[in-house]
N, C-alpha and C. Protein backbone atom coordinates (compact mmCIF):
# COMPACT_ATOMS: atom_id res chain seq x y z
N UNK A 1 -2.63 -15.79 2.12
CA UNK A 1 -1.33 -15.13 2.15
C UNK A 1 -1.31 -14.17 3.34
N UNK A 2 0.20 -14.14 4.48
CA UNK A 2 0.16 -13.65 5.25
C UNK A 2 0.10 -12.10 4.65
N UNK A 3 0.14 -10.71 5.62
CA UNK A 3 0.40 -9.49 5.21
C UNK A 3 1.46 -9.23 4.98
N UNK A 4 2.63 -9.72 5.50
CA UNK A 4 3.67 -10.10 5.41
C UNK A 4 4.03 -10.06 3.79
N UNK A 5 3.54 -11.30 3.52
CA UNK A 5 3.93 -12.00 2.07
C UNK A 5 3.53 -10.66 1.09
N UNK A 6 2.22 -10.19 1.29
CA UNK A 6 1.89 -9.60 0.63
C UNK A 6 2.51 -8.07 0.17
N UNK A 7 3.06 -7.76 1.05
CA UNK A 7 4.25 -6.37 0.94
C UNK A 7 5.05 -7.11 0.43
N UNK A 8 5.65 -7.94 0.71
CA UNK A 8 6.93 -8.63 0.16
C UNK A 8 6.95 -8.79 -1.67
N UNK A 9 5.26 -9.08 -1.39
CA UNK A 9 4.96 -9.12 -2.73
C UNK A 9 4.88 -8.20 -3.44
N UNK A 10 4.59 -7.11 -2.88
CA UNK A 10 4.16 -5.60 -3.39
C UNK A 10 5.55 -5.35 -3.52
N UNK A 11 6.52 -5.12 -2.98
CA UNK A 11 8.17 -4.46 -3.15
C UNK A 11 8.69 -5.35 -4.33
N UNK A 12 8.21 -6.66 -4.62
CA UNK A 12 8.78 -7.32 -5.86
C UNK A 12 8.52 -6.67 -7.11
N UNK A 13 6.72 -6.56 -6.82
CA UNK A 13 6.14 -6.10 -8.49
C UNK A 13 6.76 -4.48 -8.39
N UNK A 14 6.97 -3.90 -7.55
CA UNK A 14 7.47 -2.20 -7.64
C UNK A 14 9.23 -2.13 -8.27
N UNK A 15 9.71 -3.59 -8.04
CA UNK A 15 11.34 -3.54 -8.25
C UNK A 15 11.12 -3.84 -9.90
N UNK A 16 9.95 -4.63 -10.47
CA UNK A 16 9.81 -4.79 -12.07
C UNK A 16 8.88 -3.84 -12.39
N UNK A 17 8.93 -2.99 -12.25
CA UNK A 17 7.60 -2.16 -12.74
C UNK A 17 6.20 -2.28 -12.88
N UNK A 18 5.80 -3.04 -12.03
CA UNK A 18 4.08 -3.81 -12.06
C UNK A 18 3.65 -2.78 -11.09
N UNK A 19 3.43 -1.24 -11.31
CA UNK A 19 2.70 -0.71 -10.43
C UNK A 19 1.43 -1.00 -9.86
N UNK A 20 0.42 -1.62 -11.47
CA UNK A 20 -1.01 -1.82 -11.03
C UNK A 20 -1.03 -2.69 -10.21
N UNK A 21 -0.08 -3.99 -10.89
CA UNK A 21 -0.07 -5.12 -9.48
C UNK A 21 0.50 -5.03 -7.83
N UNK A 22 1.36 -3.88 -7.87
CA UNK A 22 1.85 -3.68 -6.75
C UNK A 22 0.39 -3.07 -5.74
N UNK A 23 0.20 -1.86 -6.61
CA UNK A 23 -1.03 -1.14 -6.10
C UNK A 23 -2.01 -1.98 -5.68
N UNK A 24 -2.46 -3.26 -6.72
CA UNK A 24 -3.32 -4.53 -6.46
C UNK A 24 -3.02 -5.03 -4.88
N UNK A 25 -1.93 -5.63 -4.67
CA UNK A 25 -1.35 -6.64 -3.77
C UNK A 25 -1.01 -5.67 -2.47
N UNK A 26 -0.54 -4.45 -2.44
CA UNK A 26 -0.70 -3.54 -1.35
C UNK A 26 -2.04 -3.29 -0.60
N UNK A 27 -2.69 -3.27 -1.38
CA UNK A 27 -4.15 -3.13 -1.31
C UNK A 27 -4.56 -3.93 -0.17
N UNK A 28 -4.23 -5.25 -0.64
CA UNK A 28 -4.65 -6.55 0.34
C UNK A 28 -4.14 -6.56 1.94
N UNK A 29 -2.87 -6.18 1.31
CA UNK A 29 -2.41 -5.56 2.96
C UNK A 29 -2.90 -5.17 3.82
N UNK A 30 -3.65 -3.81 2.70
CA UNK A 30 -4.22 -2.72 3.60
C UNK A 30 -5.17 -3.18 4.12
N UNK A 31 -6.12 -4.39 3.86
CA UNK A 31 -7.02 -4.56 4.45
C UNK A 31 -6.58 -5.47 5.72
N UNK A 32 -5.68 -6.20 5.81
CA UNK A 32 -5.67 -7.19 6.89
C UNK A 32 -5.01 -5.94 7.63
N UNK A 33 -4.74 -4.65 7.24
CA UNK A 33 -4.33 -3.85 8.60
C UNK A 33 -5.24 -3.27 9.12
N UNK A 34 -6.40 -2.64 8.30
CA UNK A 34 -7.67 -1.66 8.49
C UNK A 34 -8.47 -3.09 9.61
N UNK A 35 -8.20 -4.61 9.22
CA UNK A 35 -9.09 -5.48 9.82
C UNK A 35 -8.59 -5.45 11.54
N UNK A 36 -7.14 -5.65 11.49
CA UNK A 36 -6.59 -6.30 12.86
C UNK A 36 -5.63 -4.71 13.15
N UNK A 37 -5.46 -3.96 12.70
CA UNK A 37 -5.29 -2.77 13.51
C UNK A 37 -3.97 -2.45 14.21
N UNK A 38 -3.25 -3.56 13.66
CA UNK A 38 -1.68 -3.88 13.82
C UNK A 38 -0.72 -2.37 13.89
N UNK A 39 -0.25 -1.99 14.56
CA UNK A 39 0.46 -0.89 14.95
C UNK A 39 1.64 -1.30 13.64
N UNK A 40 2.25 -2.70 14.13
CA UNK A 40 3.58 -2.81 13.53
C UNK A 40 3.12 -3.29 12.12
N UNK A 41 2.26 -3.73 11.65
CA UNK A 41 1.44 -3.88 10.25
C UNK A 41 1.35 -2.65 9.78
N UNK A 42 0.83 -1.69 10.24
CA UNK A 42 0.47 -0.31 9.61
C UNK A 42 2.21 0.03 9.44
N UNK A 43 3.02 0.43 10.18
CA UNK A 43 4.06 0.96 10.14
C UNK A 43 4.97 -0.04 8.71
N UNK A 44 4.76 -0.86 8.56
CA UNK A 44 5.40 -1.59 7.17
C UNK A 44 4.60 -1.38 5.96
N UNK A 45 2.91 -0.94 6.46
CA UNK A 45 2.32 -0.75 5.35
C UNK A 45 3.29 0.91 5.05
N UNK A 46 3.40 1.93 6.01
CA UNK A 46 3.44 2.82 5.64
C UNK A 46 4.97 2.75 4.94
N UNK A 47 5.85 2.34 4.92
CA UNK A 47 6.95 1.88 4.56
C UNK A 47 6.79 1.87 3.16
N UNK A 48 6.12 0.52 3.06
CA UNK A 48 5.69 0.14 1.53
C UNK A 48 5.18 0.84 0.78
N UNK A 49 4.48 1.80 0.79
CA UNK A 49 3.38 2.94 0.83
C UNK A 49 4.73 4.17 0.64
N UNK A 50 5.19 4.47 1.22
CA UNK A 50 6.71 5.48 1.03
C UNK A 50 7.52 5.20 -0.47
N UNK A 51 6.95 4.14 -0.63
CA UNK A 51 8.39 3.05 -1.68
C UNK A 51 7.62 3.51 -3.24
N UNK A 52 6.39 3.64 -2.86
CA UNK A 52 5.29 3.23 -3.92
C UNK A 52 5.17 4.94 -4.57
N UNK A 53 5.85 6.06 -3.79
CA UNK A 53 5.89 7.76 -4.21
C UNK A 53 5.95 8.00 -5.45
N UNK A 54 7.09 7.44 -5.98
CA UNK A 54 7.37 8.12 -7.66
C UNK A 54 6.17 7.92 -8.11
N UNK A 55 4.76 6.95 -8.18
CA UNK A 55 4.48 6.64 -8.71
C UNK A 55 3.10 7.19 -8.06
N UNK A 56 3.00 8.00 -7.58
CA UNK A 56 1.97 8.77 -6.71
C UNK A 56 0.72 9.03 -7.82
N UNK A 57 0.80 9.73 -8.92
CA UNK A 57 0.42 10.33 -9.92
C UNK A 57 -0.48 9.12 -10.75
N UNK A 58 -0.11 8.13 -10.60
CA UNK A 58 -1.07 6.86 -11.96
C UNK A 58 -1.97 6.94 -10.84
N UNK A 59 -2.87 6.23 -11.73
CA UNK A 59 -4.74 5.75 -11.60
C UNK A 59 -4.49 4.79 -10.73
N UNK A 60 -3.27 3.83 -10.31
CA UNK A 60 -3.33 2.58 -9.75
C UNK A 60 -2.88 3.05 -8.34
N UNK A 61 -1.95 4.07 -8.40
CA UNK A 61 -1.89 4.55 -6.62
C UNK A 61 -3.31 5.48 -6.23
N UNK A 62 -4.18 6.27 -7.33
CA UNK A 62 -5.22 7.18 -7.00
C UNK A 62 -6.17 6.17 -6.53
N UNK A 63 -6.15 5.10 -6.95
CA UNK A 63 -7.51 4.09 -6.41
C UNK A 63 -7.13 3.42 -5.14
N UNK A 64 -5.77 3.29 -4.95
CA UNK A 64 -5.00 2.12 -3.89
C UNK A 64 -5.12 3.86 -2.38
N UNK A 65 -5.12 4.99 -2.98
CA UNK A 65 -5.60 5.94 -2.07
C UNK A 65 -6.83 6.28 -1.75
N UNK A 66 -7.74 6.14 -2.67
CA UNK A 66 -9.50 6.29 -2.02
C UNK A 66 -9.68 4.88 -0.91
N UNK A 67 -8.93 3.34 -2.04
CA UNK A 67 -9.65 2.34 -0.83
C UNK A 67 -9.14 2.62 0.63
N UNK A 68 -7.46 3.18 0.71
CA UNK A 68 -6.62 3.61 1.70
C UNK A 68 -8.07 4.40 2.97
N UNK A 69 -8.67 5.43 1.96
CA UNK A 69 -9.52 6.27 2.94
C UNK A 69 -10.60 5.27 3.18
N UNK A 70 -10.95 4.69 2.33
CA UNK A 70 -12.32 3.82 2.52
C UNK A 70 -12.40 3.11 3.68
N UNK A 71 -11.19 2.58 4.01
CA UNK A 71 -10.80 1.38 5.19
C UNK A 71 -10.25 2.05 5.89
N UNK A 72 -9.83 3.41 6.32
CA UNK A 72 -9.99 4.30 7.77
C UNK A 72 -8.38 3.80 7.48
N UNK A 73 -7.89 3.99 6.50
CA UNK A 73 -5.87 3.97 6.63
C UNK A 73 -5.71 5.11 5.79
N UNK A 74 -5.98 6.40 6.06
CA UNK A 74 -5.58 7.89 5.28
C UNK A 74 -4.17 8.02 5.52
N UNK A 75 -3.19 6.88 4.75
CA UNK A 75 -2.14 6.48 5.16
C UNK A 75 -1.52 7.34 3.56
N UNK A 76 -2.25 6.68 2.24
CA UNK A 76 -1.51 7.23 1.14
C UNK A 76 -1.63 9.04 0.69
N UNK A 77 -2.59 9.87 1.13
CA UNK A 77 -2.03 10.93 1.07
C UNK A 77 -1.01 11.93 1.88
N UNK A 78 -0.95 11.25 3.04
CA UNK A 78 -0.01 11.40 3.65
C UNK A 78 1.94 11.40 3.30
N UNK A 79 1.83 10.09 3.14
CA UNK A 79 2.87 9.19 2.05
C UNK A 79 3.10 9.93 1.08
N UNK A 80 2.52 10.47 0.24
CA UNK A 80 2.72 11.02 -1.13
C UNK A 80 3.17 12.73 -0.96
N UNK A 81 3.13 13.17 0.05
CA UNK A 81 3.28 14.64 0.21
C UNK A 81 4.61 14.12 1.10
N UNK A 82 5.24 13.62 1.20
CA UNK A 82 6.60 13.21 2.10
C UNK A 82 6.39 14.03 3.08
């Protein structure tokens, strides 16, 4: 699945309430961005990542933010403090 698909996928499960899965499938993103370093990849991750706020507070964005740091994208605490 492109990275692409995979936000696409992530904004679906966030429009039904599948945070864990969103958090899951964002995730994947994050890695094909942390891999290839995509300027315009990161900037949709951070997008997606903006979308994902209300929900800042569950266990499924706190983990989708350590791997965020793990893979050098300190993208979700950023995101979460608007």
């Amino acid at each position: 699945m492109t990275s692409n698909a995979h936000l696409t996928l992530t904004n679906a499960r966030l429009q039904s309430g599948e945070i864990e899965e969103a958090a899951r499938v964002v995730g994947n993103a994050a890695v094909l961005a942390a891999q290839t370093r995509s300027t315009r990849l990161v900037k949709k991750l951070r997008t997606t990542l903006a979308r994902m706020r209300p929900w800042q507070d569950t266990s499924a964005a706190m983990v989708l933010d350590d791997q965020l740091m793990a893979w050098g994208l300190a993208l979700g605490k950023v995101i979460w403090r608007g």
